[in-house]
N, C-alpha and C. Protein backbone atom coordinates (compact mmCIF):
# COMPACT_ATOMS: atom_id res chain seq x y z
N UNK A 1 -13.23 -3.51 1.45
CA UNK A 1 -11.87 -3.29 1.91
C UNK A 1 -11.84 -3.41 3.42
N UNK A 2 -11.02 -3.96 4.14
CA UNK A 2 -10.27 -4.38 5.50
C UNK A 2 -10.45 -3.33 6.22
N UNK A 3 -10.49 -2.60 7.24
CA UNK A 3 -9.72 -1.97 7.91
C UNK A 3 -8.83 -2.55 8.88
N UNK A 4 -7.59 -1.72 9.07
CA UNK A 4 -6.22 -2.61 10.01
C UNK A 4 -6.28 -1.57 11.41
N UNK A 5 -5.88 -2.39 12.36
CA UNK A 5 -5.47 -1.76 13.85
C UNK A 5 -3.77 -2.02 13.91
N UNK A 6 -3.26 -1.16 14.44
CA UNK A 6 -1.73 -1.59 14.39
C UNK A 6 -1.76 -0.91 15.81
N UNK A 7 -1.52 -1.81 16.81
CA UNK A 7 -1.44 -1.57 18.37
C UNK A 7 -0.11 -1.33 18.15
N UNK A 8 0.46 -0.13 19.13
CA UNK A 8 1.65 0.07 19.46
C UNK A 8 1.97 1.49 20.45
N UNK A 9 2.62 1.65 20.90
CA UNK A 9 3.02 2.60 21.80
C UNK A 9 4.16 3.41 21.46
N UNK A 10 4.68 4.79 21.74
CA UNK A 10 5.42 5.53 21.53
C UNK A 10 6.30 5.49 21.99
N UNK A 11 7.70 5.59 21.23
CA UNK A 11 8.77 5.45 21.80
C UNK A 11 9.07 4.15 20.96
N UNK A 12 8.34 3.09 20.57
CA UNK A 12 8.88 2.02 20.25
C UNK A 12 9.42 1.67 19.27
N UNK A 13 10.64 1.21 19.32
CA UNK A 13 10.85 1.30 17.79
C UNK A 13 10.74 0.32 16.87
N UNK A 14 10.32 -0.37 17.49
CA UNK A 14 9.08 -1.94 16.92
C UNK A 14 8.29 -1.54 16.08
N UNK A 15 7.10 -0.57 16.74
CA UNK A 15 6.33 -0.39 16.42
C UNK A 15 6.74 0.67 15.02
N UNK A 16 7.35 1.62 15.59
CA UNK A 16 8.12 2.44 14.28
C UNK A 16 8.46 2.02 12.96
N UNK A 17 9.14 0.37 13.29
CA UNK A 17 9.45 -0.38 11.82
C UNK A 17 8.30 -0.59 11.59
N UNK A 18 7.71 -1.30 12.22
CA UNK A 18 6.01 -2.27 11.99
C UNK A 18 5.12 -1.49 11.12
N UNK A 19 4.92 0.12 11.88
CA UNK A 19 3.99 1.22 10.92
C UNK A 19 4.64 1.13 9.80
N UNK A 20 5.92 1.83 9.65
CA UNK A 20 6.31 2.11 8.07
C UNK A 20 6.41 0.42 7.45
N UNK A 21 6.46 -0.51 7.62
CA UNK A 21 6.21 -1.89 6.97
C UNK A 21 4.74 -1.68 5.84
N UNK A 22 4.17 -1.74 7.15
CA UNK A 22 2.47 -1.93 6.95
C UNK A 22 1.93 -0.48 5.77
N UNK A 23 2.49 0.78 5.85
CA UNK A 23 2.14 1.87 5.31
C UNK A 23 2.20 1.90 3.95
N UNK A 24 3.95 1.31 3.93
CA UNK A 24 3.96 1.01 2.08
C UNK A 24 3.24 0.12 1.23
N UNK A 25 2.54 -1.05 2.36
CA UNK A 25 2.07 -1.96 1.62
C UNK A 25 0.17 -1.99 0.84
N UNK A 26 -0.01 -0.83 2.05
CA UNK A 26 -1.46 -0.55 1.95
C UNK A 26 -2.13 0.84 1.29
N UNK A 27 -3.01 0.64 0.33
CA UNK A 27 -3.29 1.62 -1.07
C UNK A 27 -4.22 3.08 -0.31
N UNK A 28 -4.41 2.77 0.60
CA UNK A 28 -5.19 3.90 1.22
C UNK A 28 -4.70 4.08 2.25
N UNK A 29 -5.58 4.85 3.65
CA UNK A 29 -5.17 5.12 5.01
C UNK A 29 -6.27 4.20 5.76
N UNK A 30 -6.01 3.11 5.77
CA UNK A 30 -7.09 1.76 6.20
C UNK A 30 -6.73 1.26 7.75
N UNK A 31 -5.28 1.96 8.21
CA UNK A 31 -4.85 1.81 9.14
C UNK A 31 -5.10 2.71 10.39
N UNK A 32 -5.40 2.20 11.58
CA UNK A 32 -5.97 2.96 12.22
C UNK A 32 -4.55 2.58 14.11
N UNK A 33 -4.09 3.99 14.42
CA UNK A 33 -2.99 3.36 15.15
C UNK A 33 -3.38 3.66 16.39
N UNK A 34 -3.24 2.75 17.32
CA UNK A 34 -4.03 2.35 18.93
C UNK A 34 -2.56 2.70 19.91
N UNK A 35 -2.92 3.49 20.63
CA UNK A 35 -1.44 3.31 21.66
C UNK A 35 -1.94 2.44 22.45
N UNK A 36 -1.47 1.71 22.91
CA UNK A 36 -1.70 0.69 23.86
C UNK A 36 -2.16 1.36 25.64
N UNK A 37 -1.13 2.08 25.81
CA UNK A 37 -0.81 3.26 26.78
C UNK A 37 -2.28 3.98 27.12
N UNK A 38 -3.28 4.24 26.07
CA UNK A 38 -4.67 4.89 26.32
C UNK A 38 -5.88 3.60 27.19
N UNK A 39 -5.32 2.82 27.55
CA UNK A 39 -6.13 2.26 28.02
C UNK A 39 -5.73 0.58 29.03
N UNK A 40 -6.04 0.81 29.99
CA UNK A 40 -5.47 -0.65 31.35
C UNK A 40 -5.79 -2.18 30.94
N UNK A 41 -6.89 -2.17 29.95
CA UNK A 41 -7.14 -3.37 29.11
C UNK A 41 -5.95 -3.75 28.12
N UNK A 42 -5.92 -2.68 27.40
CA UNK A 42 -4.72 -3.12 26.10
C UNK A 42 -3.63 -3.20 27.08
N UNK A 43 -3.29 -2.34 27.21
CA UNK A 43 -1.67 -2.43 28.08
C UNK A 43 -1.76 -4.05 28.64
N UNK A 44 -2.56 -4.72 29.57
CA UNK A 44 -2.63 -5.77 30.02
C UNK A 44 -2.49 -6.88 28.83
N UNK A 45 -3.27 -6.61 27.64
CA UNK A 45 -3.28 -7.94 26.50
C UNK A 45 -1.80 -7.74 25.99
N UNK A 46 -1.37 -6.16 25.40
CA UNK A 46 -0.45 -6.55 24.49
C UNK A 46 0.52 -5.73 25.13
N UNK A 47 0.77 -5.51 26.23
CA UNK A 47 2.24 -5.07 26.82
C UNK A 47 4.22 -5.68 26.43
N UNK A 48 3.06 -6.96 25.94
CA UNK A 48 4.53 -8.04 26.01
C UNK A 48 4.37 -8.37 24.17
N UNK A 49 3.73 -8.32 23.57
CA UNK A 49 3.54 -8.83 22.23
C UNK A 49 3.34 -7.47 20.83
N UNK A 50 3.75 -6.17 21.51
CA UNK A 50 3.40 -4.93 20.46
C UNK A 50 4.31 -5.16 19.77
N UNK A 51 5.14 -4.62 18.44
CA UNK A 51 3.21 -4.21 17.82
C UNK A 51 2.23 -5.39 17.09
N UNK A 52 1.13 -5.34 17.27
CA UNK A 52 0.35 -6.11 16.61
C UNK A 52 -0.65 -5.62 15.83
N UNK A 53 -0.50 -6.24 14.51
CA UNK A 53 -1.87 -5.55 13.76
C UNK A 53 -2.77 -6.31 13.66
N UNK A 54 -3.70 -6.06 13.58
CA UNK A 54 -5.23 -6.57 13.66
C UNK A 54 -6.14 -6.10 12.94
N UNK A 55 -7.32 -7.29 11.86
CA UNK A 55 -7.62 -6.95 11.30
C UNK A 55 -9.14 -6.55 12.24
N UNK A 56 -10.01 -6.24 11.43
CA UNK A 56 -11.49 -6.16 11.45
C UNK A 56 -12.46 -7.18 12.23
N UNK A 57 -11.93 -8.29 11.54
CA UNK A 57 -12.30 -9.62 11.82
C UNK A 57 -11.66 -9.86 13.09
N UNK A 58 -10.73 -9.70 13.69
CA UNK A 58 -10.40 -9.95 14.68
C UNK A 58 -8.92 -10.51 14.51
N UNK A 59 -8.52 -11.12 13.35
CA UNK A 59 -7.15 -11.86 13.49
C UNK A 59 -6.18 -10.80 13.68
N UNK A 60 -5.21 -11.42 13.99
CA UNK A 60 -4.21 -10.84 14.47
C UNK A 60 -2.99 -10.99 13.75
N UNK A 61 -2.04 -10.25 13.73
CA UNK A 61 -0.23 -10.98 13.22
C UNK A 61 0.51 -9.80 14.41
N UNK A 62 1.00 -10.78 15.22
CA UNK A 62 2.02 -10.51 16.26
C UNK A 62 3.90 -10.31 15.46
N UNK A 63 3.96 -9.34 15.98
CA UNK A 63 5.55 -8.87 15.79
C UNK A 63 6.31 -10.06 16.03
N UNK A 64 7.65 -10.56 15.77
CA UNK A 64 8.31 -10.09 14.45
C UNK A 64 7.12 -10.76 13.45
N UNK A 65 6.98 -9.13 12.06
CA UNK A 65 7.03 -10.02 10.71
C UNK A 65 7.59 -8.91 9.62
N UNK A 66 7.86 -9.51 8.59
CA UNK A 66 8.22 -9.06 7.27
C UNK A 66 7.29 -8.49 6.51
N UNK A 67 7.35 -8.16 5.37
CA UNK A 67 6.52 -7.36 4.12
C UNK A 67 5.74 -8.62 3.57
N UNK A 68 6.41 -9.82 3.73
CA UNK A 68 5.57 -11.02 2.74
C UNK A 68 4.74 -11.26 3.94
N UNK A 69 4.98 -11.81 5.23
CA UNK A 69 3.72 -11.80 6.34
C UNK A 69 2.38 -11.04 6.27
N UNK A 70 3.17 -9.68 6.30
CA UNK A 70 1.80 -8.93 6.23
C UNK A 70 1.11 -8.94 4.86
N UNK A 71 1.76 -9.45 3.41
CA UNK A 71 1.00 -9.47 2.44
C UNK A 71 -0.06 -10.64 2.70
N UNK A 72 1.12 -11.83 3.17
CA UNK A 72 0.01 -12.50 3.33
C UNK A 72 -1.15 -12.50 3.88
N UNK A 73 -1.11 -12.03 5.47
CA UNK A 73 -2.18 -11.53 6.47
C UNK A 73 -3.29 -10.75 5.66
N UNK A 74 -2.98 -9.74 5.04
CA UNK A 74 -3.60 -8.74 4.18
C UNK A 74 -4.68 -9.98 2.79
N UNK A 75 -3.91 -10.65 2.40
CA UNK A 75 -4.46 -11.58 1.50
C UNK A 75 -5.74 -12.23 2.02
N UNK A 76 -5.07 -13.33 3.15
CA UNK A 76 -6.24 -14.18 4.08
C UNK A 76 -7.23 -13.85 4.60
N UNK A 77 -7.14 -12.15 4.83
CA UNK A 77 -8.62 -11.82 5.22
C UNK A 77 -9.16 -11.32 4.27
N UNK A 78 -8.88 -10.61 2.96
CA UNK A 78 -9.65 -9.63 2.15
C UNK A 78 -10.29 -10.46 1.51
């Protein structure tokens, strides 16, 4: 099984849809949530592109997406 990163910061309400997207779709707690804000590296990569989830492997799916995106994303790596 995958584990997911879902970069995002507080307050956002991007990120707010993005979590509850990603939450219903996934059978466990595989998700692991990064504020961006804890650190001068992230803030610099994904200041302009949150939220983004990220798998294990490294891929990525950048905001906007839907429930079928992330199934898919979820598919292509497992």
């Amino acid at each position: 099984m995958a584990n997911w990163v879902l970069y995002h910061t507080e307050g956002c309400h991007l990120c707010e849809q993005a979590q509850s997207l990603i939450t219903v779709l996934l059978v466990d707690d595989s998700l692991q949530l990064v504020d961006i804000m804890s650190d001068e590296v992230l803030i610099a990569e994904y200041q302009t592109s949150i939220p983004v989830l990220k798998s294990e492997q490294g891929s990525q799916l950048c905001w906007p997406f839907a429930s079928q995106d992330v199934r898919q994303f979820f598919t292509q790596i497992e």
